[in-house]
PDB file of N, CA and C in Angstrom:
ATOM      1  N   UNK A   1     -11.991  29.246 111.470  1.00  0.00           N
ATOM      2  CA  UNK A   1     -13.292  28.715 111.155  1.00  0.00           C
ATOM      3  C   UNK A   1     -13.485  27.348 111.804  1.00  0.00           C
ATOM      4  N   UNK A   2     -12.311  26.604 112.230  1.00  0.00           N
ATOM      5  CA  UNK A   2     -12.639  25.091 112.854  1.00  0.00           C
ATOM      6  C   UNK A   2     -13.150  25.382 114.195  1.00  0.00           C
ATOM      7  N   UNK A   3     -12.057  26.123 114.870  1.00  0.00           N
ATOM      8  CA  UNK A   3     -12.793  26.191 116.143  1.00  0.00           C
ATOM      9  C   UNK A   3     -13.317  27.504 116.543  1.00  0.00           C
ATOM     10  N   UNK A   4     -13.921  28.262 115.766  1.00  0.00           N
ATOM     11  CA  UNK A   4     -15.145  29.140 116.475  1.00  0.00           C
ATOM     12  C   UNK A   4     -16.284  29.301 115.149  1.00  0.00           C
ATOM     13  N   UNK A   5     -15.932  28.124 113.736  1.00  0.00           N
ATOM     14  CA  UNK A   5     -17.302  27.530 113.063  1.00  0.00           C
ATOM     15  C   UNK A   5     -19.040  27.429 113.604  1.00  0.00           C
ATOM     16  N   UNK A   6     -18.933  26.935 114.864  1.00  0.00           N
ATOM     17  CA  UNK A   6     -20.431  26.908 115.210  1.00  0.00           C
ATOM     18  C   UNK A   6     -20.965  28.376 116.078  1.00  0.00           C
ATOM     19  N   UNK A   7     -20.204  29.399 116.058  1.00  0.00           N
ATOM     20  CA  UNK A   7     -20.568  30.433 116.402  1.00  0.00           C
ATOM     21  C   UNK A   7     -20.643  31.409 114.853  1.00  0.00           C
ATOM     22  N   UNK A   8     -20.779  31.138 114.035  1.00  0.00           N
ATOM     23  CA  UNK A   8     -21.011  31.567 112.655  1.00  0.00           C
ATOM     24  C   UNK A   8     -22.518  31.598 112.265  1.00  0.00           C
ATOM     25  N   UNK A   9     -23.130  32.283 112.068  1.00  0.00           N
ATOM     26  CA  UNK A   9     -24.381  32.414 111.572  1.00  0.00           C
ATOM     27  C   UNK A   9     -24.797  32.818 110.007  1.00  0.00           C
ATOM     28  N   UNK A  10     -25.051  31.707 109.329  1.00  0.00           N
ATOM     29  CA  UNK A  10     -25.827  32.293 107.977  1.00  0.00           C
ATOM     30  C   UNK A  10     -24.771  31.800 106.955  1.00  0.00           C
ATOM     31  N   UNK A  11     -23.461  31.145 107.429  1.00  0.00           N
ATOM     32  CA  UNK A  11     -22.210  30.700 106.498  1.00  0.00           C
ATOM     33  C   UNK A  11     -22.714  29.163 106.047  1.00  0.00           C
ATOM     34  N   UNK A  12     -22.492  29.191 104.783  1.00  0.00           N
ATOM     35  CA  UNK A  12     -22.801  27.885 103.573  1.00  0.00           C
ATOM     36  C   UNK A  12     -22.128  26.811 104.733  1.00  0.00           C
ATOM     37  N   UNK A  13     -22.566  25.527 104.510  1.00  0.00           N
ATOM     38  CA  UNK A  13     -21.410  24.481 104.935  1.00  0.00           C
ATOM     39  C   UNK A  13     -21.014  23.687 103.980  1.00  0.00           C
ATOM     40  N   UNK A  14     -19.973  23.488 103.802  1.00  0.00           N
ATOM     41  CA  UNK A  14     -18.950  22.516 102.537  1.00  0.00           C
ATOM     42  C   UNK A  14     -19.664  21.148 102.472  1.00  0.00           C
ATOM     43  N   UNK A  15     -19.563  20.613 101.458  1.00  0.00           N
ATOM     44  CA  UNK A  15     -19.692  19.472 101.670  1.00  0.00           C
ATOM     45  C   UNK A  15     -19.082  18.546 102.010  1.00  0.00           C
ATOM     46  N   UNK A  16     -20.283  17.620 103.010  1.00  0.00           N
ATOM     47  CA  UNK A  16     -19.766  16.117 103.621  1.00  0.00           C
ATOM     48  C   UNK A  16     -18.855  15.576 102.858  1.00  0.00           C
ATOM     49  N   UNK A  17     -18.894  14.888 101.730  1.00  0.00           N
ATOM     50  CA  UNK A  17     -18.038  13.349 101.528  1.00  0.00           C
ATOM     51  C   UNK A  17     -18.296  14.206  99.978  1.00  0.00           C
ATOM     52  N   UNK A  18     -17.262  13.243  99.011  1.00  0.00           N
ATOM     53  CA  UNK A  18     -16.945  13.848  97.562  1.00  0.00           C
ATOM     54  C   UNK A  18     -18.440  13.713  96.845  1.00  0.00           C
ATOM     55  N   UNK A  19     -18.812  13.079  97.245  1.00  0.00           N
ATOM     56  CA  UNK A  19     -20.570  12.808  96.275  1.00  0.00           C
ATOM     57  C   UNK A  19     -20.870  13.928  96.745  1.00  0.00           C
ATOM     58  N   UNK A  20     -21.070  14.952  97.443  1.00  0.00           N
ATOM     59  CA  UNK A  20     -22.005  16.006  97.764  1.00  0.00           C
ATOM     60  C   UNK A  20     -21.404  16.895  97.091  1.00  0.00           C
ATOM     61  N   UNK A  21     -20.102  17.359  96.913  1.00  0.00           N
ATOM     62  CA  UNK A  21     -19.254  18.181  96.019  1.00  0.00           C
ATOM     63  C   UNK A  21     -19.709  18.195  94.699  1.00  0.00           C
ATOM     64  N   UNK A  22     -19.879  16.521  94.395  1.00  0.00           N
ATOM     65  CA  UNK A  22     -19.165  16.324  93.208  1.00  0.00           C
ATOM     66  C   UNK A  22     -20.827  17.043  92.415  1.00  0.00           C
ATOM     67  N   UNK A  23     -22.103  16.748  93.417  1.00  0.00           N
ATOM     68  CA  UNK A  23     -23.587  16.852  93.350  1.00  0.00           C
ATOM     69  C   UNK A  23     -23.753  18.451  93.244  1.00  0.00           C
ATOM     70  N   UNK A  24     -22.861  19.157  94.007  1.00  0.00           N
ATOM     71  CA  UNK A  24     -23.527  20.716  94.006  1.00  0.00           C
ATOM     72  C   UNK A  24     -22.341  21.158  93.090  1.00  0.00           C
ATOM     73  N   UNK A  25     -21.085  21.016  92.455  1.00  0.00           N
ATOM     74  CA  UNK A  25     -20.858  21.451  91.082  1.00  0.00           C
ATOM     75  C   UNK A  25     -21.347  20.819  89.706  1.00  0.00           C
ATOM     76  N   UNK A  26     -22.400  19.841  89.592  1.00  0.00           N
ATOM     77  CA  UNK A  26     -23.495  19.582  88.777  1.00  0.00           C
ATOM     78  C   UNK A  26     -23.756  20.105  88.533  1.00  0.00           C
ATOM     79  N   UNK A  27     -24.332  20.927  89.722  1.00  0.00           N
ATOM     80  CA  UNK A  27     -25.855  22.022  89.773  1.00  0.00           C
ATOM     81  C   UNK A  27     -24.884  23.803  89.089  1.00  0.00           C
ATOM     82  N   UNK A  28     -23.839  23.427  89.929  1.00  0.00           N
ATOM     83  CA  UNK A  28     -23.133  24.984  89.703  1.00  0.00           C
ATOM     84  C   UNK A  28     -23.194  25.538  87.790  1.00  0.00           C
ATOM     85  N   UNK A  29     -23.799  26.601  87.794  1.00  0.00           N
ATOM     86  CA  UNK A  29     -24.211  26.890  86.200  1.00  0.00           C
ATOM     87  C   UNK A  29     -22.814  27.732  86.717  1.00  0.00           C
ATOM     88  N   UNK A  30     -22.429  28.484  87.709  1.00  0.00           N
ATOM     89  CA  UNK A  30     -21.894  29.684  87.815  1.00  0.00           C
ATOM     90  C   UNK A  30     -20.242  29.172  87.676  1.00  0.00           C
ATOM     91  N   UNK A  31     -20.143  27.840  88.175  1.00  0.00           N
ATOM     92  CA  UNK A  31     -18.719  27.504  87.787  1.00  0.00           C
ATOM     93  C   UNK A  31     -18.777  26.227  85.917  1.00  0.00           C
ATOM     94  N   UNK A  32     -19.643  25.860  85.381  1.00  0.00           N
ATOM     95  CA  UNK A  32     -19.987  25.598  84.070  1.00  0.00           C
ATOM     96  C   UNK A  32     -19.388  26.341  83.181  1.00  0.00           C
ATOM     97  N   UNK A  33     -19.896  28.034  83.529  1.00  0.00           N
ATOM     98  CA  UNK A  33     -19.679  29.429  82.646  1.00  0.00           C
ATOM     99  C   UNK A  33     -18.242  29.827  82.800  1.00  0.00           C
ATOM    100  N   UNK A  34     -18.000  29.046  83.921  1.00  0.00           N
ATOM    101  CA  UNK A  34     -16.286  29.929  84.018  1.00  0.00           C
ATOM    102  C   UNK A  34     -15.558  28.778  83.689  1.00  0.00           C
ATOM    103  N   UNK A  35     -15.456  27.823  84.195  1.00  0.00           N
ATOM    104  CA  UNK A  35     -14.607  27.182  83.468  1.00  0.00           C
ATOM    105  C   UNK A  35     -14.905  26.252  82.043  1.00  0.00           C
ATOM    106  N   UNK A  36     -16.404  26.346  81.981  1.00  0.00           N
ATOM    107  CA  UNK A  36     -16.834  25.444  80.552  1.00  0.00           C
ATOM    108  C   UNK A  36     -16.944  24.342  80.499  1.00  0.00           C
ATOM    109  N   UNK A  37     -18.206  23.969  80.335  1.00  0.00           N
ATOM    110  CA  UNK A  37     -18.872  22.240  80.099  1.00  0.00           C
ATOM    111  C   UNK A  37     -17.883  21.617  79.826  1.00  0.00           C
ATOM    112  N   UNK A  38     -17.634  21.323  78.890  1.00  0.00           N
ATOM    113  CA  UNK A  38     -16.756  20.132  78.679  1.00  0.00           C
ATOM    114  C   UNK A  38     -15.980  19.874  80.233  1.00  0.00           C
ATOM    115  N   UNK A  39     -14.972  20.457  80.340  1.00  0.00           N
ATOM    116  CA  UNK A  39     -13.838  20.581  81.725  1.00  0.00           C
ATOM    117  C   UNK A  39     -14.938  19.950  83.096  1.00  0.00           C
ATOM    118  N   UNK A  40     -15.711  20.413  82.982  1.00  0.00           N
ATOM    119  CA  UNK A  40     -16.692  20.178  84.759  1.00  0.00           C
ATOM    120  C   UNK A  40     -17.167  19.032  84.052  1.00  0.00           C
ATOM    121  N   UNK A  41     -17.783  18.689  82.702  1.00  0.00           N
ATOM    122  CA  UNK A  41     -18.312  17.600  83.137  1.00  0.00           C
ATOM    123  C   UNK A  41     -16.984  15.923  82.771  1.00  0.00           C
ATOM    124  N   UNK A  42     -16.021  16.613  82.333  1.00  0.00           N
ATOM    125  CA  UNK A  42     -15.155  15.417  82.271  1.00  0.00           C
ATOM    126  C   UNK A  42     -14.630  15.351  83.680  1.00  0.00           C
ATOM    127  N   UNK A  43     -14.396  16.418  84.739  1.00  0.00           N
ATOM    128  CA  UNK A  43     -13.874  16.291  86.091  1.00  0.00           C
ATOM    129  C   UNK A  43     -14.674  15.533  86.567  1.00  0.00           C
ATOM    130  N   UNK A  44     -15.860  15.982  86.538  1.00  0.00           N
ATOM    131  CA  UNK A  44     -17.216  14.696  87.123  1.00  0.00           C
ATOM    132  C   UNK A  44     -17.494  13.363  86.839  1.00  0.00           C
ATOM    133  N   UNK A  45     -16.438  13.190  84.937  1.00  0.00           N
ATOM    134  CA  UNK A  45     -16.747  11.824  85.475  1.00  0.00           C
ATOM    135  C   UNK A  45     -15.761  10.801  85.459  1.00  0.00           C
ATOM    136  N   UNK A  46     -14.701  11.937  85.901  1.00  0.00           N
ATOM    137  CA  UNK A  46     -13.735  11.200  86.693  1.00  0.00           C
ATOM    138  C   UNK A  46     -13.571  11.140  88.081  1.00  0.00           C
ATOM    139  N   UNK A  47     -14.040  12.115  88.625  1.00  0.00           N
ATOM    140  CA  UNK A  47     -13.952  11.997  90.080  1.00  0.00           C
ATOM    141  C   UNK A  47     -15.104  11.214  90.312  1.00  0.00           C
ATOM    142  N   UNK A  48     -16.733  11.031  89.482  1.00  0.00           N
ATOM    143  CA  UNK A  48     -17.371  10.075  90.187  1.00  0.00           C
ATOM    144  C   UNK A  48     -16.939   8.571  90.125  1.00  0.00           C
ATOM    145  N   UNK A  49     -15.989   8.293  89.041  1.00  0.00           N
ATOM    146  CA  UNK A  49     -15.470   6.576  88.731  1.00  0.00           C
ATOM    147  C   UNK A  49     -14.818   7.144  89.873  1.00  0.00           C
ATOM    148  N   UNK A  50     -13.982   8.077  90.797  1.00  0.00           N
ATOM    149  CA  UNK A  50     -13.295   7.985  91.863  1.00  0.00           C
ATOM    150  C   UNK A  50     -13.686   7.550  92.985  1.00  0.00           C
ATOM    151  N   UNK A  51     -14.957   8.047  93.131  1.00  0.00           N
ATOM    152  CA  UNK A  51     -16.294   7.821  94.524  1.00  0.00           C
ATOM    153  C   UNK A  51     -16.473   6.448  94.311  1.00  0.00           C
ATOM    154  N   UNK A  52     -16.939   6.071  92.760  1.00  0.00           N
ATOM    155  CA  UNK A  52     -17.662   4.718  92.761  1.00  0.00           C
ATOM    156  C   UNK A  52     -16.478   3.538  93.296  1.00  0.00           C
ATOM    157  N   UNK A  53     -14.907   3.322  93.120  1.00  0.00           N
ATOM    158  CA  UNK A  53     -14.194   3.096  93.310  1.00  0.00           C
ATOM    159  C   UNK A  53     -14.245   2.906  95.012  1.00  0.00           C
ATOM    160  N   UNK A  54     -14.010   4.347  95.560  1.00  0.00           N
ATOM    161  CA  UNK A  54     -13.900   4.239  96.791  1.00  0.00           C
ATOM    162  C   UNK A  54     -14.816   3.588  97.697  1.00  0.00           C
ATOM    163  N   UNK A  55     -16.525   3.563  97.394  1.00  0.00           N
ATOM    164  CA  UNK A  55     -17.472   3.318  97.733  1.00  0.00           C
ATOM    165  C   UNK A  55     -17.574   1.624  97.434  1.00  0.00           C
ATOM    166  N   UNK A  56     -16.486   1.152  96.900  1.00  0.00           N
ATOM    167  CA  UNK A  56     -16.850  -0.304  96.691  1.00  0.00           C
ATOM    168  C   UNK A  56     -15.895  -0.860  98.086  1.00  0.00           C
ATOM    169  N   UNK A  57     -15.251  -0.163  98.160  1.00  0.00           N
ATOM    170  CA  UNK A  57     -13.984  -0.670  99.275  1.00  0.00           C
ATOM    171  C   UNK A  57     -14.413  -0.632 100.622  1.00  0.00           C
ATOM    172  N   UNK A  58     -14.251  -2.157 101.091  1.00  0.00           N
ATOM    173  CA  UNK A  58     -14.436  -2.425 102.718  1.00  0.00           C
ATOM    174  C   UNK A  58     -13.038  -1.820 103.347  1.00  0.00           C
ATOM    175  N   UNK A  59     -13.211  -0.780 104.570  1.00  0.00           N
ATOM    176  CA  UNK A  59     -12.120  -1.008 105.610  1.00  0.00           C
ATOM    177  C   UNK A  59     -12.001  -1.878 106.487  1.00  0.00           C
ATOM    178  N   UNK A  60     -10.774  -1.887 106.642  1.00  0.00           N
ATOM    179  CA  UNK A  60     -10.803  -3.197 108.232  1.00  0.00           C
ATOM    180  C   UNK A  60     -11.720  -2.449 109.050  1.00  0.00           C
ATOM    181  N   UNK A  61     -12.011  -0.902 109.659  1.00  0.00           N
ATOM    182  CA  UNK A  61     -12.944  -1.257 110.668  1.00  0.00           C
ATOM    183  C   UNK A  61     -14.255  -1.979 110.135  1.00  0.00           C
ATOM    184  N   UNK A  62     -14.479  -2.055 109.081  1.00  0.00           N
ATOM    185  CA  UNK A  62     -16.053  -2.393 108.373  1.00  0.00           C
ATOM    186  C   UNK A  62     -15.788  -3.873 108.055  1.00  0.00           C
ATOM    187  N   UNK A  63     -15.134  -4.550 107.896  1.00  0.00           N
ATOM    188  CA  UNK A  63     -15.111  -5.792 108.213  1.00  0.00           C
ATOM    189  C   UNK A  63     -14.619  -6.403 109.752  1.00  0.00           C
ATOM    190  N   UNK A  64     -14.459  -5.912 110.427  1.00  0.00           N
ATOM    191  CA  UNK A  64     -13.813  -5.664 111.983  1.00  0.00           C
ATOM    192  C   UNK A  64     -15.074  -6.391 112.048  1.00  0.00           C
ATOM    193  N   UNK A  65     -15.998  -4.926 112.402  1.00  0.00           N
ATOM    194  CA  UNK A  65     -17.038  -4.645 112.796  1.00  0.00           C
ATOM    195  C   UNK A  65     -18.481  -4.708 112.242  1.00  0.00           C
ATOM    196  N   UNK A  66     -18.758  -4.911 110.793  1.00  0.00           N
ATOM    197  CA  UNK A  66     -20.108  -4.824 110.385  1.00  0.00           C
ATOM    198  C   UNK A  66     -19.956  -6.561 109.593  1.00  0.00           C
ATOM    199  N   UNK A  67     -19.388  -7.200 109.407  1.00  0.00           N
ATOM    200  CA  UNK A  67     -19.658  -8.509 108.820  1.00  0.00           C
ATOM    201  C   UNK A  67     -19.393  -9.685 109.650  1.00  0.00           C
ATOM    202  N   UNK A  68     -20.645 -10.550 109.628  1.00  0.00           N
ATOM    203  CA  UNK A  68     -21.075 -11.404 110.200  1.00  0.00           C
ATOM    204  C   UNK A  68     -20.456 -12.458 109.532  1.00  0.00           C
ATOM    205  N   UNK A  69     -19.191 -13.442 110.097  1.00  0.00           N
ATOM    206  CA  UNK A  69     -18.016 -14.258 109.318  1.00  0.00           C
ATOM    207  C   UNK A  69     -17.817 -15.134 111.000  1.00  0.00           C
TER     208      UNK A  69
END
């Protein structure tokens, strides 16, 4: 699927970065029912304190390169 992926027609694409995951098993009623509210929504809000975490953090290229110092 990596390298002959863009010759695929009509196949879902995964999500980008963990916020888009974490956004379309929100929505998922179909994984809710199987594994049960509670479980999805305590994974969610631990993996989003995970995102929010990660999303606070500069890399060296982003201070390299995007801050004016």
């Amino acid at each position: 699927m990596y390298t002959e992926g863009h010759k695929v027609r009509g196949a879902k694409k995964l999500p980008l970065n963990l916020l888009d995951a974490l956004r379309a098993l929100d929505k998922s009623t179909v994984l809710r029912s199987a594994l049960g509210a509670p479980l999805v929504d305590g994974f969610l809000k631990l993996k989003t304190q995970e995102w929010n975490d990660y999303s606070r953090h500069l890399t060296q290229w982003e201070r390299t390169n995007t801050l004016d110092i």
